[in-house]
C-alpha atoms as a PDB file:
ATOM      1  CA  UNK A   1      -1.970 -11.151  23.811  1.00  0.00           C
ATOM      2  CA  UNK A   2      -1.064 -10.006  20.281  1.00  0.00           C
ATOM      3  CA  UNK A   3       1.476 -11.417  18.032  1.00  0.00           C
ATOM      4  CA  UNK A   4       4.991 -11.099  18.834  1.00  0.00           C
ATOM      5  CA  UNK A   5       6.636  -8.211  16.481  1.00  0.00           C
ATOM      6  CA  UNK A   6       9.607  -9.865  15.127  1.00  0.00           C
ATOM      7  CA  UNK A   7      12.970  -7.430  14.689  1.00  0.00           C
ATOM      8  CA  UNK A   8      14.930  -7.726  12.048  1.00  0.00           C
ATOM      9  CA  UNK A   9      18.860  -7.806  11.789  1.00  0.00           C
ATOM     10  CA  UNK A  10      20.937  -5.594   9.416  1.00  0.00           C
ATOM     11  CA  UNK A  11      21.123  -7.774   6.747  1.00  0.00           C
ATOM     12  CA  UNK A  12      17.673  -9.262   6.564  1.00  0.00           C
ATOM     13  CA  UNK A  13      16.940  -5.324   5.989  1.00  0.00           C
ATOM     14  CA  UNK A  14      19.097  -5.612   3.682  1.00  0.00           C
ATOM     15  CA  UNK A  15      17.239  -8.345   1.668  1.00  0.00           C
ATOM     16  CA  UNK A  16      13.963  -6.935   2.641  1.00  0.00           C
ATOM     17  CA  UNK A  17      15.665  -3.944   0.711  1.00  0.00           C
ATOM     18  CA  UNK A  18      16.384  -5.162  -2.716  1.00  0.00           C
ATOM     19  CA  UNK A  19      12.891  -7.211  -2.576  1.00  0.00           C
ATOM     20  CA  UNK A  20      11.373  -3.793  -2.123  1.00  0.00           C
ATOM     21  CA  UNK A  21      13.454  -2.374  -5.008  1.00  0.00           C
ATOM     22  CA  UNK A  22      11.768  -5.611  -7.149  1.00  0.00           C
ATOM     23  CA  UNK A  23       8.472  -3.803  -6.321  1.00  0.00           C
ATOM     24  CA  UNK A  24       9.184  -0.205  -6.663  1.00  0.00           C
ATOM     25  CA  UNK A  25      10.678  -0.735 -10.238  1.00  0.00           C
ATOM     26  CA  UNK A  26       7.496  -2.909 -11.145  1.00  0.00           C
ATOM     27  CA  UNK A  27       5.273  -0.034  -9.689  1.00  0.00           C
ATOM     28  CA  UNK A  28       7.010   2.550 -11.620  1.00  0.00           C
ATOM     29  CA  UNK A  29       7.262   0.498 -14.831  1.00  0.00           C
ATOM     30  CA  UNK A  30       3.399  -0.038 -14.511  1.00  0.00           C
ATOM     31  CA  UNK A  31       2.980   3.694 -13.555  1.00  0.00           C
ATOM     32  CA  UNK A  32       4.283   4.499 -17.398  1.00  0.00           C
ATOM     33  CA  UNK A  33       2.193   1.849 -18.885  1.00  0.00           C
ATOM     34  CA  UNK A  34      -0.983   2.765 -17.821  1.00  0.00           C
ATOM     35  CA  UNK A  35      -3.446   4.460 -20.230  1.00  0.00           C
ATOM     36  CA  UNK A  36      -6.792   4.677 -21.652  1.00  0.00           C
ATOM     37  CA  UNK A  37      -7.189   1.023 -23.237  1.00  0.00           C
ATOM     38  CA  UNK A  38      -5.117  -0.988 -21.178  1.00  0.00           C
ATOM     39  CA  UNK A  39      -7.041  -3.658 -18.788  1.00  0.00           C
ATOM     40  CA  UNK A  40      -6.204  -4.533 -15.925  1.00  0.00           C
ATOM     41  CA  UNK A  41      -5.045  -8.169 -16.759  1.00  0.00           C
ATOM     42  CA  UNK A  42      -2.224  -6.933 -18.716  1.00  0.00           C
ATOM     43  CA  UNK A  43      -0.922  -4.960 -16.185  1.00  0.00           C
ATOM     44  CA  UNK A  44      -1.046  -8.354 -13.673  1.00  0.00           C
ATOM     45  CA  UNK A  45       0.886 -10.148 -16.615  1.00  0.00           C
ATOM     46  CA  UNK A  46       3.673  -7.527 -16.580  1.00  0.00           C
ATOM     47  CA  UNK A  47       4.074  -7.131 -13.065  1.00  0.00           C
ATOM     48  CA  UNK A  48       4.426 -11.135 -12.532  1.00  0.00           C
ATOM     49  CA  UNK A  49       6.636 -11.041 -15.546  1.00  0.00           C
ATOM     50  CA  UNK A  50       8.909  -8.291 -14.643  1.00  0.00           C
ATOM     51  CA  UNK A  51       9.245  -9.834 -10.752  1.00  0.00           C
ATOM     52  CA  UNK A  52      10.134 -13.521 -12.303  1.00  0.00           C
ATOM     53  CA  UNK A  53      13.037 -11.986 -14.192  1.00  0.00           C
ATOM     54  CA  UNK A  54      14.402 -10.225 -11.100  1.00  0.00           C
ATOM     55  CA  UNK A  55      14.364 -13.676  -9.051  1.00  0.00           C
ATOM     56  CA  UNK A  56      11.051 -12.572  -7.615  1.00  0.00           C
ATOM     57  CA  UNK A  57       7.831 -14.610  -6.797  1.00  0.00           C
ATOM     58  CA  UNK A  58       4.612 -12.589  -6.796  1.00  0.00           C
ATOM     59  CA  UNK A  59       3.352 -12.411  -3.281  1.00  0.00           C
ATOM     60  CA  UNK A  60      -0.235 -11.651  -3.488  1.00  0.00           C
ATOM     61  CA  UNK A  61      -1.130 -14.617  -5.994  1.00  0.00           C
ATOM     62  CA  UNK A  62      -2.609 -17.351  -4.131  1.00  0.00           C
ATOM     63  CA  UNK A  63      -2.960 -15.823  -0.891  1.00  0.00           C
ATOM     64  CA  UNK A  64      -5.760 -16.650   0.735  1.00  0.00           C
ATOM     65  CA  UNK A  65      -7.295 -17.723  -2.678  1.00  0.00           C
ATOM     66  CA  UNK A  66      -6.180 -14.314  -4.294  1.00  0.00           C
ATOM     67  CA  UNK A  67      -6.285 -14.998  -7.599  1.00  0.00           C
ATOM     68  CA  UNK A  68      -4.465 -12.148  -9.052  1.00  0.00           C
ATOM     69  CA  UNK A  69      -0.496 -11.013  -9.054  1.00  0.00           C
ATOM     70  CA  UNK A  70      -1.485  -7.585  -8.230  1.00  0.00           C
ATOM     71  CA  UNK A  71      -4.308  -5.736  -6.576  1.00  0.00           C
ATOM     72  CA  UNK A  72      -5.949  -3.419  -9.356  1.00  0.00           C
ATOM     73  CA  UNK A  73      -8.658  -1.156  -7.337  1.00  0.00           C
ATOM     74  CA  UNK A  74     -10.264   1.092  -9.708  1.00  0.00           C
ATOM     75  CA  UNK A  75     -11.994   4.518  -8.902  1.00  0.00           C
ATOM     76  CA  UNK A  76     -14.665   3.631  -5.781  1.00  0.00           C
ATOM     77  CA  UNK A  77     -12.797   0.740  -5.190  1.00  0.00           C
ATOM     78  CA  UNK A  78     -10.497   1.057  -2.355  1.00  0.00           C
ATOM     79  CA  UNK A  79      -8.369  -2.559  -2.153  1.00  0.00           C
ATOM     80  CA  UNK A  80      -7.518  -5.694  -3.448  1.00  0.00           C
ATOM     81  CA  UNK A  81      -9.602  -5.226  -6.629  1.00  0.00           C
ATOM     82  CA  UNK A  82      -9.269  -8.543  -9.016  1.00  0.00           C
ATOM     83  CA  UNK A  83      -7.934  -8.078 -12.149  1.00  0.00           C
ATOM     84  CA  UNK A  84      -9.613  -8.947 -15.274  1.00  0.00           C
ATOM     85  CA  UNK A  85      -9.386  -8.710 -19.002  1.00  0.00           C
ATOM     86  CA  UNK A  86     -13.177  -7.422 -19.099  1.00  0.00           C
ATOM     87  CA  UNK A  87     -12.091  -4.218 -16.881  1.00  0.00           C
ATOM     88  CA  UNK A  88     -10.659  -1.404 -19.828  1.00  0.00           C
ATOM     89  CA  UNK A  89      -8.925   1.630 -18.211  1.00  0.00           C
ATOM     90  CA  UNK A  90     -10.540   5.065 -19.525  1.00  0.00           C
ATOM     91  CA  UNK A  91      -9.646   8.500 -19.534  1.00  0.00           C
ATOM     92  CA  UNK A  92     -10.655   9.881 -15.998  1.00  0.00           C
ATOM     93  CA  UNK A  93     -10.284   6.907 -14.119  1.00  0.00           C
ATOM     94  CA  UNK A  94      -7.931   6.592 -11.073  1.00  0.00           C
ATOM     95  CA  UNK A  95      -6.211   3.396 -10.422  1.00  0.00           C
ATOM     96  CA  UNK A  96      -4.765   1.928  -7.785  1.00  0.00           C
ATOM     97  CA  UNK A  97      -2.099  -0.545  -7.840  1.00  0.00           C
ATOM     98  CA  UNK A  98      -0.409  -2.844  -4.693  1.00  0.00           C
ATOM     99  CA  UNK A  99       2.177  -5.318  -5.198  1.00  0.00           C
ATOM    100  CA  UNK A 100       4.360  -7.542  -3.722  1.00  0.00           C
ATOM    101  CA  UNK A 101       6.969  -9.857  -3.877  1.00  0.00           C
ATOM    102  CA  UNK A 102       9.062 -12.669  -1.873  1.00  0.00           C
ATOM    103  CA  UNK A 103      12.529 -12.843  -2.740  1.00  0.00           C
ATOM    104  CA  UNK A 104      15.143 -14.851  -0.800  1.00  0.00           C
ATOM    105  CA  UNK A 105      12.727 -15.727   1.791  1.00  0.00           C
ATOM    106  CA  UNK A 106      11.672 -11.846   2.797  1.00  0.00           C
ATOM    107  CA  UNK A 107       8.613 -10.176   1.643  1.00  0.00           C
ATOM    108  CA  UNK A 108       8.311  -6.339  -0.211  1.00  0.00           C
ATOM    109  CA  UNK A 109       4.779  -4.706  -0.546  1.00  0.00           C
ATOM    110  CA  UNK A 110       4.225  -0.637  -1.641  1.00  0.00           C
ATOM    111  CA  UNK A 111       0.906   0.970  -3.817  1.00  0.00           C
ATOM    112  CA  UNK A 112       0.315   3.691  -5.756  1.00  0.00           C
ATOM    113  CA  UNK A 113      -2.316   5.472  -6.730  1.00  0.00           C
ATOM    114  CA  UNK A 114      -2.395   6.730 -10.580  1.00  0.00           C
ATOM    115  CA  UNK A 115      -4.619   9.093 -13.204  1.00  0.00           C
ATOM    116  CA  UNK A 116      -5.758   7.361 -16.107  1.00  0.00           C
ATOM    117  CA  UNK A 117      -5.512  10.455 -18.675  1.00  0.00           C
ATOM    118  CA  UNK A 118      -7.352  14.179 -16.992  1.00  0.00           C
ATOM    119  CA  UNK A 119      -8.628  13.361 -13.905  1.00  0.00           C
ATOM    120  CA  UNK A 120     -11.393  15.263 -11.908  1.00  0.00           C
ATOM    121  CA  UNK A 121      -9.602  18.236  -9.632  1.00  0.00           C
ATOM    122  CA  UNK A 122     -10.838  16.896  -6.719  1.00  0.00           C
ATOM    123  CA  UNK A 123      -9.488  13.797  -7.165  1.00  0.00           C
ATOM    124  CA  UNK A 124      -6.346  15.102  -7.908  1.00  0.00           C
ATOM    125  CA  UNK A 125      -6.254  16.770  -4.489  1.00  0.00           C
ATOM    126  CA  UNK A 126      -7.482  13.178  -2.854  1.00  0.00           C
ATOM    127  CA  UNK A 127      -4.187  11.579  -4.320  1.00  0.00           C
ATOM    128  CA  UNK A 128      -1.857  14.533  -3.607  1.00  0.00           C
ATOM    129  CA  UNK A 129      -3.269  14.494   0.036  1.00  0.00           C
ATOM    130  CA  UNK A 130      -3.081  10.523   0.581  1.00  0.00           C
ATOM    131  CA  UNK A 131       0.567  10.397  -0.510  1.00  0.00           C
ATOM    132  CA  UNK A 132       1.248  13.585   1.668  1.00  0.00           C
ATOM    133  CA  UNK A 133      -0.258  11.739   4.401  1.00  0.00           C
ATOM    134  CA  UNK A 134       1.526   8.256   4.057  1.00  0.00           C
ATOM    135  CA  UNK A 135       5.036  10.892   4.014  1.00  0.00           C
ATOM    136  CA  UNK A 136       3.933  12.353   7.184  1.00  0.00           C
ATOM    137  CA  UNK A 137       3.263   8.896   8.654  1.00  0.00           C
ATOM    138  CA  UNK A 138       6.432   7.802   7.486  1.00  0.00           C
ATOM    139  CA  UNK A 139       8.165  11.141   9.451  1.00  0.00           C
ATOM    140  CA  UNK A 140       6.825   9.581  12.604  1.00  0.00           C
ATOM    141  CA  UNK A 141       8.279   5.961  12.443  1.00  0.00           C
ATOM    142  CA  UNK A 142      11.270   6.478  14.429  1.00  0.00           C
ATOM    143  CA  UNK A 143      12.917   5.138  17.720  1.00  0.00           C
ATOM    144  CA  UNK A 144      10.848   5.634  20.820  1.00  0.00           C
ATOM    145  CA  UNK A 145       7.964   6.799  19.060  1.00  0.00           C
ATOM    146  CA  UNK A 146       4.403   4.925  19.253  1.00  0.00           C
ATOM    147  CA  UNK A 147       2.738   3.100  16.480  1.00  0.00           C
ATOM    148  CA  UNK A 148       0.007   5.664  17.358  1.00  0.00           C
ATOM    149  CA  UNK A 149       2.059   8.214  16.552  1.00  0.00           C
ATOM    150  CA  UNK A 150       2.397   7.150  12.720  1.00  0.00           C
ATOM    151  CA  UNK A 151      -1.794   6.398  12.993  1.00  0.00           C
ATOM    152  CA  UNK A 152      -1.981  10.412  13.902  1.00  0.00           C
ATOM    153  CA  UNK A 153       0.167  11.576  11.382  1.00  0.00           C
ATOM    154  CA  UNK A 154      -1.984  10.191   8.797  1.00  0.00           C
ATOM    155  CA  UNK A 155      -5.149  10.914  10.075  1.00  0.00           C
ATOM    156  CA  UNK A 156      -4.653  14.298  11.054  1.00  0.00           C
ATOM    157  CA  UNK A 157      -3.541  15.049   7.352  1.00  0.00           C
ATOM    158  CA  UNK A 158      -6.561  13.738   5.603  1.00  0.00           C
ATOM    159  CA  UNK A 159      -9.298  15.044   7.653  1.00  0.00           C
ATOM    160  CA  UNK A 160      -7.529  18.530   7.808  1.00  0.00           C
ATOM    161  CA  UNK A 161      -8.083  18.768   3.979  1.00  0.00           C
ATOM    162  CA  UNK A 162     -11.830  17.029   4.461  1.00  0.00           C
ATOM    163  CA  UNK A 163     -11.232  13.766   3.404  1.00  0.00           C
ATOM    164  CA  UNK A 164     -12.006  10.253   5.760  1.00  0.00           C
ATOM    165  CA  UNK A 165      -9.509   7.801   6.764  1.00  0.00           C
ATOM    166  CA  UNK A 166     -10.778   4.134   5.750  1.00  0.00           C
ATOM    167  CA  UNK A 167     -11.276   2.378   9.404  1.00  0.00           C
ATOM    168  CA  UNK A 168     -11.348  -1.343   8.388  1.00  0.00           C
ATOM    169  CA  UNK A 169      -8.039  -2.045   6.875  1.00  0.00           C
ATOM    170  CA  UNK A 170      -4.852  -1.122   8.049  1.00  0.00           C
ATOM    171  CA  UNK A 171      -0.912  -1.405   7.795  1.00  0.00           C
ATOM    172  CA  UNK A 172       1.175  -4.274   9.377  1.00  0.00           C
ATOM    173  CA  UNK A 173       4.452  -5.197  10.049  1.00  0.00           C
ATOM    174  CA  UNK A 174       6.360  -7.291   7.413  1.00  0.00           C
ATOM    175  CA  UNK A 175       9.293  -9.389   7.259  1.00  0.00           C
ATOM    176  CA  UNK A 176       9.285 -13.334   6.165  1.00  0.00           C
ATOM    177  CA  UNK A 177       5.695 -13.440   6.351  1.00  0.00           C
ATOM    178  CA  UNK A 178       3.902 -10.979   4.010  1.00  0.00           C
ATOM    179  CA  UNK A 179       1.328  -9.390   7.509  1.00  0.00           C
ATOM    180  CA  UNK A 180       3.437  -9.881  10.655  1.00  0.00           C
ATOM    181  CA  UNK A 181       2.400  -7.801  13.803  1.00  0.00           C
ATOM    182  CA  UNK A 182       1.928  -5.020  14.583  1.00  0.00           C
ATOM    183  CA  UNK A 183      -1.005  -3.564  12.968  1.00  0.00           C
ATOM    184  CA  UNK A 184      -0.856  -0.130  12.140  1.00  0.00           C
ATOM    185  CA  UNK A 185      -4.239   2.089  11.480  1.00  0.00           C
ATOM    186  CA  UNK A 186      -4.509   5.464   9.913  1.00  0.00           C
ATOM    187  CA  UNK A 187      -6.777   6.526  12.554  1.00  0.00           C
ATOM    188  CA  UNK A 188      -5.346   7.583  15.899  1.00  0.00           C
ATOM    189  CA  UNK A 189      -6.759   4.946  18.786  1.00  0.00           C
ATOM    190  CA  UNK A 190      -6.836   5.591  22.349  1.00  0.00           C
ATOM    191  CA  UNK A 191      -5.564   2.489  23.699  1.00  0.00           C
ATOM    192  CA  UNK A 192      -0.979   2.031  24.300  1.00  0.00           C
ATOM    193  CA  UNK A 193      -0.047   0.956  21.158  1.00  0.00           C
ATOM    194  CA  UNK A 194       3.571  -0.752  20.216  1.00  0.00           C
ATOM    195  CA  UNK A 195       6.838   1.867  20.792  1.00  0.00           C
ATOM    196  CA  UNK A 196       9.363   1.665  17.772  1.00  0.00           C
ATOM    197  CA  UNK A 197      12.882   0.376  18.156  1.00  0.00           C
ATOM    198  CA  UNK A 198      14.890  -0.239  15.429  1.00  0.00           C
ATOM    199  CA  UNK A 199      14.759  -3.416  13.468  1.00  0.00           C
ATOM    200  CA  UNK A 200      10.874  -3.118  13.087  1.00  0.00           C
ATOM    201  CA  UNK A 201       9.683  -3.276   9.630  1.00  0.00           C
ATOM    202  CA  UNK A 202       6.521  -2.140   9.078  1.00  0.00           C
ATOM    203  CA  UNK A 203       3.857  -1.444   5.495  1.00  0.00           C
ATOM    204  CA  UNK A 204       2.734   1.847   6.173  1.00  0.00           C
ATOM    205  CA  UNK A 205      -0.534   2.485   3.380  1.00  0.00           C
ATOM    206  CA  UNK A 206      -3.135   5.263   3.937  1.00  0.00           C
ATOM    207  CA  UNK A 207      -6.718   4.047   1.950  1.00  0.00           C
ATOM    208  CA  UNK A 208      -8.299   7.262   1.905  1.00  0.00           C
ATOM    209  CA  UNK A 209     -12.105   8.188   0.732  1.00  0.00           C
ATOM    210  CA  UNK A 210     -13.138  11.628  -0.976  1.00  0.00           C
ATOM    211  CA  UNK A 211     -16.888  10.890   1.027  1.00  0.00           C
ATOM    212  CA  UNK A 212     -17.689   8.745   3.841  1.00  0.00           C
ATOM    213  CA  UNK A 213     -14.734   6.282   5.550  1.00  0.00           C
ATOM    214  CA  UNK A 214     -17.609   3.502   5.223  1.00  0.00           C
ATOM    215  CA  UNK A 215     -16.240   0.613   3.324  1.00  0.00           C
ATOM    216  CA  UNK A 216     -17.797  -2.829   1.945  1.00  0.00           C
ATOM    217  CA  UNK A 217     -16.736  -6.513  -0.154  1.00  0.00           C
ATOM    218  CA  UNK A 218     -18.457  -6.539  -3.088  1.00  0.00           C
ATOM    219  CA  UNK A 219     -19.857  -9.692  -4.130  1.00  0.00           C
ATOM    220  CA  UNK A 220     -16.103 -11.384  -5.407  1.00  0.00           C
ATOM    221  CA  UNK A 221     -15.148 -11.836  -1.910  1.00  0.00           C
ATOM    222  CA  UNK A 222     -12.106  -9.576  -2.152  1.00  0.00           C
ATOM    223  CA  UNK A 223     -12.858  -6.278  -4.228  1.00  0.00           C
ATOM    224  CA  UNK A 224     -13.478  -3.584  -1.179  1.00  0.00           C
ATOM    225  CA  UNK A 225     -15.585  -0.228  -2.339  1.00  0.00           C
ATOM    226  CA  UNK A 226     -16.377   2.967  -0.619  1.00  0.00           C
ATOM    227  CA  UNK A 227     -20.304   2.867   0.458  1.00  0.00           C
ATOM    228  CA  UNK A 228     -21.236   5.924  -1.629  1.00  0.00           C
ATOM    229  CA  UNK A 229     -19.476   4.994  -4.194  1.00  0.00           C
ATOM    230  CA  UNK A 230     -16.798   7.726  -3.843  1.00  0.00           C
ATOM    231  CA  UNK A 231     -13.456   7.714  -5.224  1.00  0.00           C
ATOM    232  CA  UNK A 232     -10.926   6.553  -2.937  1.00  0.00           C
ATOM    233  CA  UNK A 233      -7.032   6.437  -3.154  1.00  0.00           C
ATOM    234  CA  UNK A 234      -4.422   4.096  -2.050  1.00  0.00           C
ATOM    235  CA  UNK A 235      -0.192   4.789  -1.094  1.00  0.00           C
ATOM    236  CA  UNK A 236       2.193   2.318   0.606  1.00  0.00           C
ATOM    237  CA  UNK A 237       5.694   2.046   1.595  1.00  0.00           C
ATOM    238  CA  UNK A 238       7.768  -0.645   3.591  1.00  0.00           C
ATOM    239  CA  UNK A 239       9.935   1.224   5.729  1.00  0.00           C
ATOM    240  CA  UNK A 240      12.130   0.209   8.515  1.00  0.00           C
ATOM    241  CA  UNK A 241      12.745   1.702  11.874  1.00  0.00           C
ATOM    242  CA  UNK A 242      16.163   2.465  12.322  1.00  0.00           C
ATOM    243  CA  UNK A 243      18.643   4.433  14.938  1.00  0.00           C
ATOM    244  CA  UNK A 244      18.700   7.081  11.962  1.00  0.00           C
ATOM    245  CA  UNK A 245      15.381   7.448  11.310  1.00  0.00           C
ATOM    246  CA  UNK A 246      12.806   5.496   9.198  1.00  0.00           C
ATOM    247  CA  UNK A 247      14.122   4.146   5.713  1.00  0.00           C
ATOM    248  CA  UNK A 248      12.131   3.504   2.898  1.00  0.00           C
ATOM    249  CA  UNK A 249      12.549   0.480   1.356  1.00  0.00           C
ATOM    250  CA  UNK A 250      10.149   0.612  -1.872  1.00  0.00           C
ATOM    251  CA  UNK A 251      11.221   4.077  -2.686  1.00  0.00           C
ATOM    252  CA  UNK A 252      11.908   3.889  -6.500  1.00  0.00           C
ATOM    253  CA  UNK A 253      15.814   4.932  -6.717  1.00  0.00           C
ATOM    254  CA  UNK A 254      17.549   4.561  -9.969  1.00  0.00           C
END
């Protein structure tokens, strides 16, 4: 048997909300500070900075021996790269960029993928399609529909435009533990997966590859990398299920 999914009441959305809104604001703040230059250190210190003055604690840092505030995956590198004042940003890179936060006991987690400067027209596509396919996973997360259904969405959306789904990580359900259950691939599986009801919470984050959807840990222990070496790109929300359809709780509002 799996993990019990654990529903969650009106107001713990609620909470689950505004810790969400900690990490869209960081994700967009970082968004405007990255350039040619900057290394990826300074954007850990900012984001840890910026969630301790909004009451938040930085979820990532210490998990499982993470050593880093935020995951900084750069080019090839898919997740949970470390970050490090040796690693310099440069024109042409891509960079993704996952954070979260606990606040008041509930957890918030979202990614973005961003261009460092021009960016190769291909790779453009890869992060136009990756966030198009994380929206049409999100269109899926509603009542009576099947975890599978999301897992579809996604994949369906990336290889139509002839890029791979990566196989060997995958969203999860969230709530006061940062990964609560269910797991929820990008890849459509052909086994019953979970039907959504309301009160499920749930990280929703296409890793999509330009080449192969072969993945491998580098050396570090946590830094994952495409096989060929191909650029890959990264999008996440926390959304919850509800009787009007699926909410996003990291989208940056105003």
């Amino acid at each position: 048997m799996g993990k019990a999914i654990i529903l969650k009441s009106p107001e713990e959305i609620r909470i689950m909300q505004e810790a969400n809104q900690i990490v869209a604001r960081i994700l967009h703040m970082l968004e405007q500070r990255i350039e040619p230059g900057v290394t990826t250190k300074q954007l850990d210190r900012w984001a840890e900075e910026f969630a301790k003055k909004r009451g938040g604690k930085p979820a990532f840092k210490g998990y499982r021996g993470f050593p880093g505030s935020l995951c900084v995956s750069i080019n090839e590198q898919v997740v949970h790269g470390i970050p490090s004042k040796k690693v310099v940003l440069k024109e042409g890179d891509i960079i993704s960029i996952d954070f979260g936060v606990k606040y008041k006991g509930y957890f918030g987690d979202a990614a973005v993928t961003v261009a460092v400067g021009n960016v190769d027209p291909v790779v453009v596509n890869l992060m136009k399609v990756t966030k198009e396919a994380l929206y049409q996973g999100i269109a899926q997360a509603v009542d009576q529909n099947r975890i599978n259904d999301i897992s579809a969405a996604i994949q369906d959306h990336v290889e139509k435009h002839g890029f791979s789904v990566v196989r060997q990580f995958v969203g999860h359900g969230i709530g006061s533990q940062l990964h609560e259950a269910p797991e929820i691939p990008n890849y459509s599986r052909k086994e019953r997966t979970p039907r959504l009801m309301p009160g499920m919470v749930l990280a929703i984050e296409p890793m999509v590859n330009v080449g192969l959807s072969d993945v491998r840990v580098l050396k570090d222990g946590w830094t994952v990398v495409t096989d060929d070496m191909k650029p890959s790109a990264h999008y996440e929300h926390s959304v919850a299920i509800t009787e009007n359809g699926p909410l996003i709780l990291s989208e940056f509002t105003l």
